[in-house]
N, C-alpha and C. Protein backbone atom coordinates (compact mmCIF):
# COMPACT_ATOMS: atom_id res chain seq x y z
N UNK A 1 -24.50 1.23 0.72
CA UNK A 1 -23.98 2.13 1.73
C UNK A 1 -24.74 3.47 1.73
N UNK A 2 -24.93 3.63 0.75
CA UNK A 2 -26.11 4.95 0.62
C UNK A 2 -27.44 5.07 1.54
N UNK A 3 -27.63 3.68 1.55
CA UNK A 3 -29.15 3.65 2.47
C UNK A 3 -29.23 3.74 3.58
N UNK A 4 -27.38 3.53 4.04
CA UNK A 4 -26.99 3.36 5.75
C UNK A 4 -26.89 4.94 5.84
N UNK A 5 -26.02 5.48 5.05
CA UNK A 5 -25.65 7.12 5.29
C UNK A 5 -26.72 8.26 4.98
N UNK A 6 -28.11 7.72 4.47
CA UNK A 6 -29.16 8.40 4.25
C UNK A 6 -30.24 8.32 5.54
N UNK A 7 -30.12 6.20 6.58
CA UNK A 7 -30.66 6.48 7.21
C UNK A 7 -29.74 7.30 8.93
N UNK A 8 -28.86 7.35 8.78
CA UNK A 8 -27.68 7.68 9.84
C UNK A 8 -28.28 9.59 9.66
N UNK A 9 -28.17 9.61 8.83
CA UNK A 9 -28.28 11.37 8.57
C UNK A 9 -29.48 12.08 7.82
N UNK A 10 -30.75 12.05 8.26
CA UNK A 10 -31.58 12.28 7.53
C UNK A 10 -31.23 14.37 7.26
N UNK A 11 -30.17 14.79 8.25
CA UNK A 11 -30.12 16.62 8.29
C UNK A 11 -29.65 16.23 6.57
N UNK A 12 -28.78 15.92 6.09
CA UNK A 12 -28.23 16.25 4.80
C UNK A 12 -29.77 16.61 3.84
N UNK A 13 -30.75 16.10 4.25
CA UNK A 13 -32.04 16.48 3.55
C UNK A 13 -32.13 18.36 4.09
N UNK A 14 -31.47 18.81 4.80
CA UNK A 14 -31.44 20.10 4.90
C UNK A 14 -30.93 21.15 4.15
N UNK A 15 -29.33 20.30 3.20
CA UNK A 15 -28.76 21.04 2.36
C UNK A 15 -29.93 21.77 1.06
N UNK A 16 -29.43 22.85 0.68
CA UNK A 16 -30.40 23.51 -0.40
C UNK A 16 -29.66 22.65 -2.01
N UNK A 17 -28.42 23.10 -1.67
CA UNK A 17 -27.56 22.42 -2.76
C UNK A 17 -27.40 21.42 -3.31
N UNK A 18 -27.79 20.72 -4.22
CA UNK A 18 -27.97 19.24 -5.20
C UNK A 18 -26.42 19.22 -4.95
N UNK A 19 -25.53 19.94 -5.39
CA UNK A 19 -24.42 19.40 -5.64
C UNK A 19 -23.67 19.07 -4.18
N UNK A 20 -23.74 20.08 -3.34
CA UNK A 20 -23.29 20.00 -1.94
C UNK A 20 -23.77 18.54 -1.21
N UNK A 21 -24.69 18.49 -1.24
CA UNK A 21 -25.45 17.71 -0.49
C UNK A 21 -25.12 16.14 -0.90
N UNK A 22 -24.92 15.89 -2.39
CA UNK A 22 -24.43 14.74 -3.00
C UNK A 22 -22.72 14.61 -2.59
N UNK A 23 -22.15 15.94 -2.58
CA UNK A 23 -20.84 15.49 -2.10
C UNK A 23 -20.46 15.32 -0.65
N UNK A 24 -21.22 15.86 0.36
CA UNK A 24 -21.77 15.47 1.91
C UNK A 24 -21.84 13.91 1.70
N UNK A 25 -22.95 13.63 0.70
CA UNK A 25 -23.19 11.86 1.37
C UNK A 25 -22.07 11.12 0.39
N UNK A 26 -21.56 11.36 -1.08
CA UNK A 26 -20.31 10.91 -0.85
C UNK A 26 -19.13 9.99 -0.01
N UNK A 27 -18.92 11.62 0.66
CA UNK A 27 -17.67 11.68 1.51
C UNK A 27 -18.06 10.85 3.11
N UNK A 28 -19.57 10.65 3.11
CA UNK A 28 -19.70 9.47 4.70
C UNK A 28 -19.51 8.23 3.87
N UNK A 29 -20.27 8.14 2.81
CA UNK A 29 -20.02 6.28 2.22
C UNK A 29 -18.56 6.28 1.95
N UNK A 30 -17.72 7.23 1.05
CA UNK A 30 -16.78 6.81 1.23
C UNK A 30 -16.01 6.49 2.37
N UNK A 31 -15.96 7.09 3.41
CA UNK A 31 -15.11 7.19 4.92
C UNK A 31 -15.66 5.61 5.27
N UNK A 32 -17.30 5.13 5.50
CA UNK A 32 -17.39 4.05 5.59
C UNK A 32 -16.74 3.19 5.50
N UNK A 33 -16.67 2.80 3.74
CA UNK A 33 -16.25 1.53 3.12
C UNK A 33 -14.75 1.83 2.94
N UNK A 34 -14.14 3.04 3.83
CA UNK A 34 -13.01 3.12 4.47
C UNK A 34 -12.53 2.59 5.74
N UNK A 35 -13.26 2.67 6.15
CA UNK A 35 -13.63 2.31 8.09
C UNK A 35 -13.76 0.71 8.52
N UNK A 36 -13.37 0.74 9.20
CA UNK A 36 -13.35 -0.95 9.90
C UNK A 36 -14.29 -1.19 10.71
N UNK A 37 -15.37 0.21 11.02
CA UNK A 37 -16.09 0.76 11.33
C UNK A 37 -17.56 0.02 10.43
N UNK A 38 -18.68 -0.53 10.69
CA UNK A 38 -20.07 -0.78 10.38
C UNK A 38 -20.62 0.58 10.56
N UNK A 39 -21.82 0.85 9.60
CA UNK A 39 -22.77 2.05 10.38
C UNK A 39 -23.29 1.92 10.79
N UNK A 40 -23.75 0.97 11.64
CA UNK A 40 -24.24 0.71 12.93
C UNK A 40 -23.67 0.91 14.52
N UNK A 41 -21.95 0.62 14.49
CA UNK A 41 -21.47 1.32 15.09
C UNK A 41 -21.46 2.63 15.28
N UNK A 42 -21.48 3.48 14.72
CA UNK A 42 -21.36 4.61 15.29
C UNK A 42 -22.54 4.64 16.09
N UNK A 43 -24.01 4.28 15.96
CA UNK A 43 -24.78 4.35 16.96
C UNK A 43 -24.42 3.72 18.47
N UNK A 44 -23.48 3.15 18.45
CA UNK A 44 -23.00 2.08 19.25
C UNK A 44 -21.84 3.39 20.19
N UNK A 45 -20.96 3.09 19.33
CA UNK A 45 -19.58 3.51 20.31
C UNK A 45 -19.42 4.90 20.69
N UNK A 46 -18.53 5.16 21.57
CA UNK A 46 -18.46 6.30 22.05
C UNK A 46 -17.92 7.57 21.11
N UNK A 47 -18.63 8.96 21.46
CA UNK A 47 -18.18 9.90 20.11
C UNK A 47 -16.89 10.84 20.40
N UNK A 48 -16.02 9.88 21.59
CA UNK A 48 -14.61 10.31 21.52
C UNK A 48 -13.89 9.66 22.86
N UNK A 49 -12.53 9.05 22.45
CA UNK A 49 -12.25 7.99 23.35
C UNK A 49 -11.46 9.02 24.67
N UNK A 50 -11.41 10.41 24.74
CA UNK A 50 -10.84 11.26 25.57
C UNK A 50 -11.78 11.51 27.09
N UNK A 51 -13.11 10.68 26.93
CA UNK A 51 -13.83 10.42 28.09
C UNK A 51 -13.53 9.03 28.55
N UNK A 52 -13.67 8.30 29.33
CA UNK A 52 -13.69 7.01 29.91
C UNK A 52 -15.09 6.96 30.14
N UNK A 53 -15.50 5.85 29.72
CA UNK A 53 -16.62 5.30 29.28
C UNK A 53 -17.61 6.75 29.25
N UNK A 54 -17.53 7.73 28.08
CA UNK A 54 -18.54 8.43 27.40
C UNK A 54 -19.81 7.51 27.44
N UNK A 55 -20.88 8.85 27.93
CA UNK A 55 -22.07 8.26 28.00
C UNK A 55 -22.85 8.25 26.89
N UNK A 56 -22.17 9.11 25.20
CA UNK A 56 -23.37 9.37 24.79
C UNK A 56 -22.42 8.84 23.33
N UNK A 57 -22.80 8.31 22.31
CA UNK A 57 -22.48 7.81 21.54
C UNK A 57 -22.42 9.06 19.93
N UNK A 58 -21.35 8.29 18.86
CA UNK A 58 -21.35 9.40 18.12
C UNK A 58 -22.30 9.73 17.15
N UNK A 59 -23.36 9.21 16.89
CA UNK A 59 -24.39 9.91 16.41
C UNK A 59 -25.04 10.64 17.06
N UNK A 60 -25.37 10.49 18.41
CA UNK A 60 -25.74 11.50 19.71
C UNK A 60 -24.74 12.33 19.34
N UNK A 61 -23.92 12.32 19.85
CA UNK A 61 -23.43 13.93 19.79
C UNK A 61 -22.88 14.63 18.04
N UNK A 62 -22.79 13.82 17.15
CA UNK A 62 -22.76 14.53 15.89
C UNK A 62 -24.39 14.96 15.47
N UNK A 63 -25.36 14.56 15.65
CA UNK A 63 -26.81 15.12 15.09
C UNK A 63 -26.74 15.84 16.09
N UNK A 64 -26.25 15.93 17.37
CA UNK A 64 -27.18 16.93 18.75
C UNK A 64 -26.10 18.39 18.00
N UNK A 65 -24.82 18.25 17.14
CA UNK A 65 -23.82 18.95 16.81
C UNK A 65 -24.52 20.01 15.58
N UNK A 66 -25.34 19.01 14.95
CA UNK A 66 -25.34 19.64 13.69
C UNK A 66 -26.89 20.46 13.96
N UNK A 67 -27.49 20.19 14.34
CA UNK A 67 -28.62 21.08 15.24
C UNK A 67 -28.31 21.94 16.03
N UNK A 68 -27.71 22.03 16.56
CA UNK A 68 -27.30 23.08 17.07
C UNK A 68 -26.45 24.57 16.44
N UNK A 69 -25.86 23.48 15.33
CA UNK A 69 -25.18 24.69 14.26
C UNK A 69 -26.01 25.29 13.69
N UNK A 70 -27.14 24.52 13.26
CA UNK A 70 -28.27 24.76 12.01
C UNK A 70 -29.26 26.05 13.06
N UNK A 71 -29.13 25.60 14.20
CA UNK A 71 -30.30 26.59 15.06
C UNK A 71 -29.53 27.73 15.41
N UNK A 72 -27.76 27.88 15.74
CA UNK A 72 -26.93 28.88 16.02
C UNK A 72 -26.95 29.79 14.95
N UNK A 73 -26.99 29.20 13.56
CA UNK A 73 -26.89 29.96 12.50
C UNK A 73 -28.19 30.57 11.54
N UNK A 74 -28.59 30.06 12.27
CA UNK A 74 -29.98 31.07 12.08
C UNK A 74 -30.79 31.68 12.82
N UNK A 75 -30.33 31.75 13.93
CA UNK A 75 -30.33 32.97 15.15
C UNK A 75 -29.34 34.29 14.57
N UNK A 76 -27.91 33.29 14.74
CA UNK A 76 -26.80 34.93 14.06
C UNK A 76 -27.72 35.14 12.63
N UNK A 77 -28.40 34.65 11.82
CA UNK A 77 -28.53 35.49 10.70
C UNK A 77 -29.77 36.15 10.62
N UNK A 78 -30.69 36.21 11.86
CA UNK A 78 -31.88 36.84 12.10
C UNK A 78 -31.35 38.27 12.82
N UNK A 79 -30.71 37.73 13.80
CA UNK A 79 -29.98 39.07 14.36
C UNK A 79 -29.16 40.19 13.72
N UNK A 80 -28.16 39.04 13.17
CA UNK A 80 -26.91 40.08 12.88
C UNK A 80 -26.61 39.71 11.52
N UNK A 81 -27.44 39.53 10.12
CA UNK A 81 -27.10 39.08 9.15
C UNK A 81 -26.75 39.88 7.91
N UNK A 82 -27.77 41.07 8.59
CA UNK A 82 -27.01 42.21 8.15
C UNK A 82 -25.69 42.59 8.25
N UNK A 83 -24.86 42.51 8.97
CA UNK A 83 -23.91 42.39 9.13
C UNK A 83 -22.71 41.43 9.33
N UNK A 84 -23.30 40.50 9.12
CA UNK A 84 -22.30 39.21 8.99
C UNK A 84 -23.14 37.98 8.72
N UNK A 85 -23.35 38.19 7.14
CA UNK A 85 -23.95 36.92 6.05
C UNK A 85 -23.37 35.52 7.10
N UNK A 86 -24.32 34.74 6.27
CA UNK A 86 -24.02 33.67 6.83
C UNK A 86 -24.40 32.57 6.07
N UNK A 87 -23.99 31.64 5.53
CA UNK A 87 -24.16 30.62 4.68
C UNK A 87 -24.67 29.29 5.42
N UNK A 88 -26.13 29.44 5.16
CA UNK A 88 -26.71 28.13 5.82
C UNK A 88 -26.15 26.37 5.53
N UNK A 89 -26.24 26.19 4.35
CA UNK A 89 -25.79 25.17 3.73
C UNK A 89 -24.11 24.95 4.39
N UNK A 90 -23.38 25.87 4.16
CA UNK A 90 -22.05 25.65 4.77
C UNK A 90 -21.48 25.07 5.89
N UNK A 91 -23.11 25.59 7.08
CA UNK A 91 -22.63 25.37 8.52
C UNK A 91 -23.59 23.85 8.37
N UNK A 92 -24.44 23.91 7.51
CA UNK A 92 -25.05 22.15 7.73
C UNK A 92 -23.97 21.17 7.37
N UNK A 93 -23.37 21.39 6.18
CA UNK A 93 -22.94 20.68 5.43
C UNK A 93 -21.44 20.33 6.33
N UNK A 94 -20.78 21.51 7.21
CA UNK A 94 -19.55 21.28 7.63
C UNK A 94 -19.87 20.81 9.01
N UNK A 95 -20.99 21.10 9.51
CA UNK A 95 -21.22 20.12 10.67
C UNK A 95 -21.20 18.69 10.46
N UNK A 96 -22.51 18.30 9.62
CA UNK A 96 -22.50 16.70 9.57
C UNK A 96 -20.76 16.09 8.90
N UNK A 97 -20.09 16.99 8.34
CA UNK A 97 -18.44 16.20 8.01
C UNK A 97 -17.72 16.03 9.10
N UNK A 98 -18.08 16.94 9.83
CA UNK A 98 -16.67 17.58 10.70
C UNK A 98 -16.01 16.03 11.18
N UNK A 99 -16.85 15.36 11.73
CA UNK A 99 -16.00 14.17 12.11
C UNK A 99 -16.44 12.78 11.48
N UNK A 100 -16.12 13.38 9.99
CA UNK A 100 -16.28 12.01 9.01
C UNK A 100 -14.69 11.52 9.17
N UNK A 101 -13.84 12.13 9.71
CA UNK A 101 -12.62 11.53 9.35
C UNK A 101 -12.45 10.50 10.90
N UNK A 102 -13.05 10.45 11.83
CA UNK A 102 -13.23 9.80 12.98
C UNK A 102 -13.24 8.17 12.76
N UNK A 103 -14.16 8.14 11.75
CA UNK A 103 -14.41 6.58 11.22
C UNK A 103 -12.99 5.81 11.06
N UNK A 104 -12.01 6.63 10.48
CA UNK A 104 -10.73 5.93 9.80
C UNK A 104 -9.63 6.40 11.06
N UNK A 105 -10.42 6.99 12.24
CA UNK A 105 -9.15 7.06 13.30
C UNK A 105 -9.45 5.85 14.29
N UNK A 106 -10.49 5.14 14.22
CA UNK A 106 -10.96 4.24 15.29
C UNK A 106 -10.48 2.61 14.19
N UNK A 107 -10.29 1.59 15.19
CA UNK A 107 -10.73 0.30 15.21
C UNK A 107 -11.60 -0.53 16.03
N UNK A 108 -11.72 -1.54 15.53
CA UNK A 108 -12.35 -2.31 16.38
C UNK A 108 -11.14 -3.52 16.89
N UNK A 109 -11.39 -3.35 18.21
CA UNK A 109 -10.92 -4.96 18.96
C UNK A 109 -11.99 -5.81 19.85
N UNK A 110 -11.78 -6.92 19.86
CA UNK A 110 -12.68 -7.43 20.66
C UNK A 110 -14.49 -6.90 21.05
N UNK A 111 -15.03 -6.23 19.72
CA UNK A 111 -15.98 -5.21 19.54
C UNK A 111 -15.81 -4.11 20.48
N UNK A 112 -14.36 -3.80 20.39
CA UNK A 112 -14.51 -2.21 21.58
C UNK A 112 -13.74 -1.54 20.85
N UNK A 113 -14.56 -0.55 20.51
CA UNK A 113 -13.80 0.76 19.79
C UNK A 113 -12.55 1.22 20.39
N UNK A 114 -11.39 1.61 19.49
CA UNK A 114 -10.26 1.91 19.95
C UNK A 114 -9.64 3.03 18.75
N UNK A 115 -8.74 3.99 19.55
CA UNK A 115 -7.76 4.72 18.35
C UNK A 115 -6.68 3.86 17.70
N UNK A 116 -6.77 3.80 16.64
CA UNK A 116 -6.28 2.79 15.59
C UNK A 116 -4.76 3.50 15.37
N UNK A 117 -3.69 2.81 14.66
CA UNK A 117 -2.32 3.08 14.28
C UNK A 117 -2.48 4.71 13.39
N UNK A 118 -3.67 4.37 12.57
CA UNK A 118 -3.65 5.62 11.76
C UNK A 118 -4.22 6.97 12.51
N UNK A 119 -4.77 6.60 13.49
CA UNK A 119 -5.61 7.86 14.26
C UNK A 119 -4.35 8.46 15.28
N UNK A 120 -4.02 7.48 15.65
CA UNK A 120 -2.14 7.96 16.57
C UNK A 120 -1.44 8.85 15.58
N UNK A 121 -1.26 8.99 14.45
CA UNK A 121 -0.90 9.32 13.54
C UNK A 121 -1.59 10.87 12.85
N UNK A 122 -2.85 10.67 12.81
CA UNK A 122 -3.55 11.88 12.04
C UNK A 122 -4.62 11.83 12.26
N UNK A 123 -5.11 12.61 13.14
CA UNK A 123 -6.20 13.27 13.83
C UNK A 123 -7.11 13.35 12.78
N UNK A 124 -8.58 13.01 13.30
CA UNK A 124 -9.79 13.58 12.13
C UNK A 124 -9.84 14.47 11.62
N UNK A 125 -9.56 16.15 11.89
CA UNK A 125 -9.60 17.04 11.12
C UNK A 125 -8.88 16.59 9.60
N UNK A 126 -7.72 16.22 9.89
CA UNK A 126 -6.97 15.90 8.77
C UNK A 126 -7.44 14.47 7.84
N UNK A 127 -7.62 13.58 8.06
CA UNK A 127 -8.55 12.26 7.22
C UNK A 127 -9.47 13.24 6.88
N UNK A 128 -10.36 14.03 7.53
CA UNK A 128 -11.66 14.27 6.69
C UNK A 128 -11.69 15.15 5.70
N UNK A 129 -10.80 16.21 5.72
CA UNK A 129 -10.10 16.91 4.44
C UNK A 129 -9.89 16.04 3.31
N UNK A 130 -9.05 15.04 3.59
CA UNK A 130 -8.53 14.63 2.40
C UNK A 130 -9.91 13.94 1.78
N UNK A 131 -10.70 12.99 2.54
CA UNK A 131 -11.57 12.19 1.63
C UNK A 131 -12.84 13.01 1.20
N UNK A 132 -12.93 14.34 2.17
CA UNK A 132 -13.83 15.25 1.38
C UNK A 132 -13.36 16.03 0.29
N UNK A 133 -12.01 16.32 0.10
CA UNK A 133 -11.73 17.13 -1.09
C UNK A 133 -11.44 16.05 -2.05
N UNK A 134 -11.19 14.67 -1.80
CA UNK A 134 -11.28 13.81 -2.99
C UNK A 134 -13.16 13.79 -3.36
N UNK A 135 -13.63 13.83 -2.62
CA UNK A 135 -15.28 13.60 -2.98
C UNK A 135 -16.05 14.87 -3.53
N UNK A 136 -15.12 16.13 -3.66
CA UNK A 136 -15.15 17.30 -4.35
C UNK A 136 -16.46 18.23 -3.04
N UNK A 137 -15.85 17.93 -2.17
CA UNK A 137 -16.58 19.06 -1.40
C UNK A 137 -15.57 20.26 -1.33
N UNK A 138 -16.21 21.20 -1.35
CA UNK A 138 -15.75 22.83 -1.42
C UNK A 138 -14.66 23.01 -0.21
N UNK A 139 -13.84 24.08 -0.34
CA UNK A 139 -12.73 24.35 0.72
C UNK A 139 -13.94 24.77 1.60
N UNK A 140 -14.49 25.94 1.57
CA UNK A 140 -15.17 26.53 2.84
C UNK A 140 -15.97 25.43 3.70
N UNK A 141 -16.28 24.67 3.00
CA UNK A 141 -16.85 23.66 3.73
C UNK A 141 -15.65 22.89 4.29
N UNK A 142 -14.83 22.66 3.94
CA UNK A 142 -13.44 21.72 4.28
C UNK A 142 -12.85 22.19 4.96
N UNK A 143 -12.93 23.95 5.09
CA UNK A 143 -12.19 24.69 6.09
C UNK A 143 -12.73 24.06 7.25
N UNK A 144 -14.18 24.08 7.45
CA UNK A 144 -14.94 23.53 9.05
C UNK A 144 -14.35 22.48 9.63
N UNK A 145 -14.22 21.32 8.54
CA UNK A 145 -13.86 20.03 9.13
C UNK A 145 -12.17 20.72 9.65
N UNK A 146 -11.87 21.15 9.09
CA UNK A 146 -10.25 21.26 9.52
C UNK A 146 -9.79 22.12 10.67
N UNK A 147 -10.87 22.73 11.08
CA UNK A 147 -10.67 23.93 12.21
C UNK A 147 -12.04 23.58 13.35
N UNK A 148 -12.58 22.43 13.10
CA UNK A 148 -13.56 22.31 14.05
C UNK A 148 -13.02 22.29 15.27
N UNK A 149 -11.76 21.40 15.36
CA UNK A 149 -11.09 20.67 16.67
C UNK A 149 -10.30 22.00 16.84
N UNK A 150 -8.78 21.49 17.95
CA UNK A 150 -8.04 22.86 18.49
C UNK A 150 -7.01 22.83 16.88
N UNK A 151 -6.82 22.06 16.01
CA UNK A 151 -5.99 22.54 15.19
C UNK A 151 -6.45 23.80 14.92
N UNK A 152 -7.55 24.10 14.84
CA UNK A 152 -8.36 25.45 13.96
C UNK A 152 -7.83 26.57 15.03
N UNK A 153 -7.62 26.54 16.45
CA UNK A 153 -6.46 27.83 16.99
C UNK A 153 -5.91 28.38 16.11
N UNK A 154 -4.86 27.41 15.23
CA UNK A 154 -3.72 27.98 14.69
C UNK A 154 -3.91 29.14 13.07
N UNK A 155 -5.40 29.11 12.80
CA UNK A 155 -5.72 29.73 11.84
C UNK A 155 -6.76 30.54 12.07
N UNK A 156 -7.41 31.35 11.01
CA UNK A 156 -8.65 32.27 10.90
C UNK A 156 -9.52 31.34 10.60
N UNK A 157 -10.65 31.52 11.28
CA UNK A 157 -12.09 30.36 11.20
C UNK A 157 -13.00 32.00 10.35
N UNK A 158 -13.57 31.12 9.36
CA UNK A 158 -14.55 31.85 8.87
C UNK A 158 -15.90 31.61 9.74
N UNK A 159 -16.84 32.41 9.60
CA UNK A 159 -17.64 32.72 10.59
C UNK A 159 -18.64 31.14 10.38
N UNK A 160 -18.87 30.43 9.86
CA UNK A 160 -19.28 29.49 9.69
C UNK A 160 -18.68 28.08 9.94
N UNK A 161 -17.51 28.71 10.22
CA UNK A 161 -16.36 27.55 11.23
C UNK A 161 -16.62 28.02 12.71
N UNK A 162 -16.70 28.97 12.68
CA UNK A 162 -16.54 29.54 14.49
C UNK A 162 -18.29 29.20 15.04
N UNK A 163 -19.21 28.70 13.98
CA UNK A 163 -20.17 28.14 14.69
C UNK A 163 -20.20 26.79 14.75
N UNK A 164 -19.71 26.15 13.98
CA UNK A 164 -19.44 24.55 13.71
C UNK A 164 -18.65 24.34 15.01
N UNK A 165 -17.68 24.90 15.30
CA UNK A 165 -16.56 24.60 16.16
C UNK A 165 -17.32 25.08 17.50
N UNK A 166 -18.22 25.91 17.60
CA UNK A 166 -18.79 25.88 19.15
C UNK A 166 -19.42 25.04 19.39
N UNK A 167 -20.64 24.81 18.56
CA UNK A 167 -21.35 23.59 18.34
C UNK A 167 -21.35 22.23 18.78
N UNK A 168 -19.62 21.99 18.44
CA UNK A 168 -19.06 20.45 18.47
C UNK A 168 -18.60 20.85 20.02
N UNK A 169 -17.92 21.59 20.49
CA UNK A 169 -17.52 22.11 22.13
C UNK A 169 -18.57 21.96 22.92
N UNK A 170 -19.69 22.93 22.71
CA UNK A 170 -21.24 22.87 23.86
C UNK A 170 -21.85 21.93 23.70
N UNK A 171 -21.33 20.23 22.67
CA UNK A 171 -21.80 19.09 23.12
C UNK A 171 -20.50 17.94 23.54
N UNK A 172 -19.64 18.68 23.89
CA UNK A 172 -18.21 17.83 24.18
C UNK A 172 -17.92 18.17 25.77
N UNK A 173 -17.55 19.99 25.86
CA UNK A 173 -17.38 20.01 27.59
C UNK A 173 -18.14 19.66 28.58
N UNK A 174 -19.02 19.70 28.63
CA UNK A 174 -19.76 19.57 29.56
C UNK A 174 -19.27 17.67 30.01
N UNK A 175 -19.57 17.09 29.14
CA UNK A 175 -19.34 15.49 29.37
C UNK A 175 -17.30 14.94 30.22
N UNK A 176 -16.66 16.26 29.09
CA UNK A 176 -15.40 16.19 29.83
C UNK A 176 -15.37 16.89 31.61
N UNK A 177 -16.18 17.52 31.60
CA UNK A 177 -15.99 18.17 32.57
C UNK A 177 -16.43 17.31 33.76
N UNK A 178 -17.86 16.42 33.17
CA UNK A 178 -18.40 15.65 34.43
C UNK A 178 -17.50 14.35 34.75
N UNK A 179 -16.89 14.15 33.87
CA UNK A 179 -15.90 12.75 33.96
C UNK A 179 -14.22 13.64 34.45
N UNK A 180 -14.29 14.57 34.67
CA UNK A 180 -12.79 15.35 35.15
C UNK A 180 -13.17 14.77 36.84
């Protein structure tokens, strides 16, 4: 499973952190060989069932996600880093999670991806917390996954959430908007 989640995500080669970066790929093999989900699917199925027939699949929009964090956050820290640090590794590392917990909200029927009993139940922010803090990834990083989506309204996003969480939006509205 390592060789699937190494070739699915070559950004985790971006982390600086030995330890971060090992608990990043972790927490996808584990969610995997959690998932009813192949890693091949995700190249396959859609990267959220709130479009009718989404055109762009969830590795499309999780790598187009995590590039965009990686390029947002090092714009804010050329500009304004003087004044509001910014932890590179954090926004890589909480991008490529943010929707590791997705794997264990979907099934498969009839090879068509569907929201599963457990995803009716508990939204990805929440699965991906738990199997990343069992895989010993850091809160600040765990904060991202948990405030990427609208749960994160209800709290303070550290500044490395509030780029993760645009990130995952400026590759989500636009697609809701053309299918509205």
């Amino acid at each position: 499973m390592r060789e699937a989640v190494e070739r699915l995500w070559p950004e985790i080669d971006w982390i600086q952190d030995a330890d971060l970066k090992e608990a990043v790929t972790q927490t996808w093999i584990r969610s995997l060989e959690d998932s009813p989900l192949d890693p091949e699917d995700l190249e396959k199925i859609p990267f959220t069932l709130l479009i009718p027939n989404c055109p762009a699949t969830f590795m499309e929009h999780k790598r187009c996600v995590v590039h965009i964090a990686r390029r947002s956050a090092e714009a804010m820290d050329e500009f304004l880093g003087r004044g509001l640090p910014i932890d590179l590794d954090t926004v890589i590392a909480g991008a490529i999670l943010a929707d590791v917990g997705k794997v264990l909200e979907y099934e498969k029927v009839d090879g068509e991806a569907r929201q599963s009993a457990r995803g009716k139940y508990l939204r990805h922010p929440f699965t991906g917390v738990a199997v990343a803090m069992a895989c010993g990834v850091p809160d600040d990083v765990c904060h991202i996954i948990a405030t990427h989506a609208g749960e994160g309204n209800m709290v303070k996003r550290t500044t490395e959430a509030w780029i993760v969480h645009h990130a995952d939006f400026m590759s989500y509205e636009p697609f809701k908007d053309l299918a509205g």
